[in-house]
Protein backbone atom coordinates (compact mmCIF):
# COMPACT_ATOMS: atom_id res chain seq x y z
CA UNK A 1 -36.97 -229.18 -116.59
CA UNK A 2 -35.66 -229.96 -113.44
CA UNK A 3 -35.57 -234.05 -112.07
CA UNK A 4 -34.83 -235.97 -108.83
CA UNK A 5 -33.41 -238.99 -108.76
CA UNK A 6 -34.17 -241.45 -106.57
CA UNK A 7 -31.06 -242.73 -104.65
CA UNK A 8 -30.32 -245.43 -101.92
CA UNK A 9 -28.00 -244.22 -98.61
CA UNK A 10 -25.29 -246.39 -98.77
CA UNK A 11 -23.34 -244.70 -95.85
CA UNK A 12 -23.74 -241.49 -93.91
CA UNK A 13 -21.27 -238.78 -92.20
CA UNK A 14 -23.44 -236.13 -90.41
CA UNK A 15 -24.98 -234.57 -92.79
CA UNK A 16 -23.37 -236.05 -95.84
CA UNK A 17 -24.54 -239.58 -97.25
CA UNK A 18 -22.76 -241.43 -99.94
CA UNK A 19 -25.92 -242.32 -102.51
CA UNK A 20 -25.77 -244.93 -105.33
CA UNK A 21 -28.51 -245.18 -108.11
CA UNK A 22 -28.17 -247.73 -111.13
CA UNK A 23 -24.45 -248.18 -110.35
CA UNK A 24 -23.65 -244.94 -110.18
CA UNK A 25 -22.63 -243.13 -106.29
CA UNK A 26 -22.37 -239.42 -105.43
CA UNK A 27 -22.07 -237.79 -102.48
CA UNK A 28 -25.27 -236.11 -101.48
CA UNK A 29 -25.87 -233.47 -99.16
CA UNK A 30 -28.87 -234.21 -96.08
CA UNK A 31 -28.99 -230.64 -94.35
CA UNK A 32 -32.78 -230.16 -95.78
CA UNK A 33 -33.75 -233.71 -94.02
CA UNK A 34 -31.97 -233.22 -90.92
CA UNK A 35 -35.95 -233.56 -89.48
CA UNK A 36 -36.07 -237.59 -90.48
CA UNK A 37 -34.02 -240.56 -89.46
CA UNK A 38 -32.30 -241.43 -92.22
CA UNK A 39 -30.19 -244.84 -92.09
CA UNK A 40 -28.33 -246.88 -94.50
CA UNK A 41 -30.69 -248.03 -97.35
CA UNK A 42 -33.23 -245.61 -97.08
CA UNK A 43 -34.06 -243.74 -100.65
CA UNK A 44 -34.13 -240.29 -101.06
CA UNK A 45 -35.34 -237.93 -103.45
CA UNK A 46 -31.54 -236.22 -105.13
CA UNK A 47 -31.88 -233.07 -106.59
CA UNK A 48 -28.36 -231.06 -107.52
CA UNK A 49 -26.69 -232.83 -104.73
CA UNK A 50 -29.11 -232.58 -101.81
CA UNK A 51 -31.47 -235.11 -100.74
CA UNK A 52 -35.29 -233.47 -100.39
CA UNK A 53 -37.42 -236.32 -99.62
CA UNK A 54 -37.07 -239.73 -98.29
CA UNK A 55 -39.05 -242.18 -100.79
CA UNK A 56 -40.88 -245.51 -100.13
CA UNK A 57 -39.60 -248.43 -102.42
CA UNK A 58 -42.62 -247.69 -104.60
CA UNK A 59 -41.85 -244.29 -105.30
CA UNK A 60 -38.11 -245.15 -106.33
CA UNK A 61 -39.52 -247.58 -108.55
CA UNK A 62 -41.90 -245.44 -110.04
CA UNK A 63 -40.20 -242.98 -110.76
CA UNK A 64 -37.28 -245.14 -111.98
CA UNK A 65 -39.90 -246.85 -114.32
CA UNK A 66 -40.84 -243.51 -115.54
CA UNK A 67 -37.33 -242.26 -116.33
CA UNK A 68 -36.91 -245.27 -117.96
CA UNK A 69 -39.88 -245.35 -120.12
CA UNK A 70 -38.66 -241.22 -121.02
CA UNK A 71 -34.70 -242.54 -121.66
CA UNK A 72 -36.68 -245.01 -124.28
CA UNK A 73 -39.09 -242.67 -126.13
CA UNK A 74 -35.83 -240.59 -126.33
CA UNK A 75 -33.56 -243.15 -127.77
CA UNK A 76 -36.60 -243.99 -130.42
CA UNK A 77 -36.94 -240.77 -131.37
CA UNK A 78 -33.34 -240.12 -131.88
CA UNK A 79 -33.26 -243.47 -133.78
CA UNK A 80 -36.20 -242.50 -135.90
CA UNK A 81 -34.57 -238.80 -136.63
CA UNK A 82 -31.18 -240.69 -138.09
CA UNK A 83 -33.38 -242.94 -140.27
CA UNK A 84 -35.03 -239.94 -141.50
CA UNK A 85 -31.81 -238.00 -142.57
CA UNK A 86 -30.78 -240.96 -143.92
CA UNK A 87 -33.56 -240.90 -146.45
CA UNK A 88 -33.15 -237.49 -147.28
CA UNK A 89 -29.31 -237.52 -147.48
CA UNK A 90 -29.65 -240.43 -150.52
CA UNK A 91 -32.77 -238.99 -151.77
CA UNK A 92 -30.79 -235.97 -152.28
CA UNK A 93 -27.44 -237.72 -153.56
CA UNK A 94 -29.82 -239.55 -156.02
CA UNK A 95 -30.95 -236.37 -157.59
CA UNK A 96 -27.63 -235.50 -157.93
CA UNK A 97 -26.62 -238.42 -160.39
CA UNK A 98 -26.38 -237.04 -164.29
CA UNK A 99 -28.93 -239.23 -165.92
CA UNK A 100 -27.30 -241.55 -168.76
CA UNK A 101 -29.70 -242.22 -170.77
């Protein structure tokens, strides 16, 4: 599966833009919106280092709350998966014990 991430311009060359999402910056590439007027603070759509849409505010957060919600089923999961192998790694070391009886 494939995802965009929703960035904000935070400067812009020609047809390069410096993006930053969450913290994070890359340099993005605009050449498929050279059509819109893109301007510092604008969102766009990042896919593999090229912008393919410019996003409303709502978007950007909906998506963001999305990825979000999937980065915390994920992290549950994974959390739920340890406890699991857990339990089998001392049911297992309990049937190893000799029995003293």
């Amino acid at each position: 599966m494939c995802l965009g991430i929703p960035m904000r311009i935070i400067a812009v060359n020609g047809y390069s833009a410096t993006c930053e999402a969450k913290g994070i910056s890359r340099d993005v590439n605009l050449f498929l919106l050279q059509h819109e007027d893109l301007n510092i603070g604008d969102l766009v759509m990042v896919h593999v280092g090229n912008a393919i849409q410019k996003m409303s505010e709502d978007d950007a957060k909906l998506a963001w709350d999305t990825y979000d919600e999937i980065f915390e089923l994920e992290k549950l999961a994974k959390e739920k998966s340890a406890r699991e192998n857990n339990t089998r790694e001392n049911q297992r070391a309990s049937n190893l014990k000799p029995d003293h009886a």
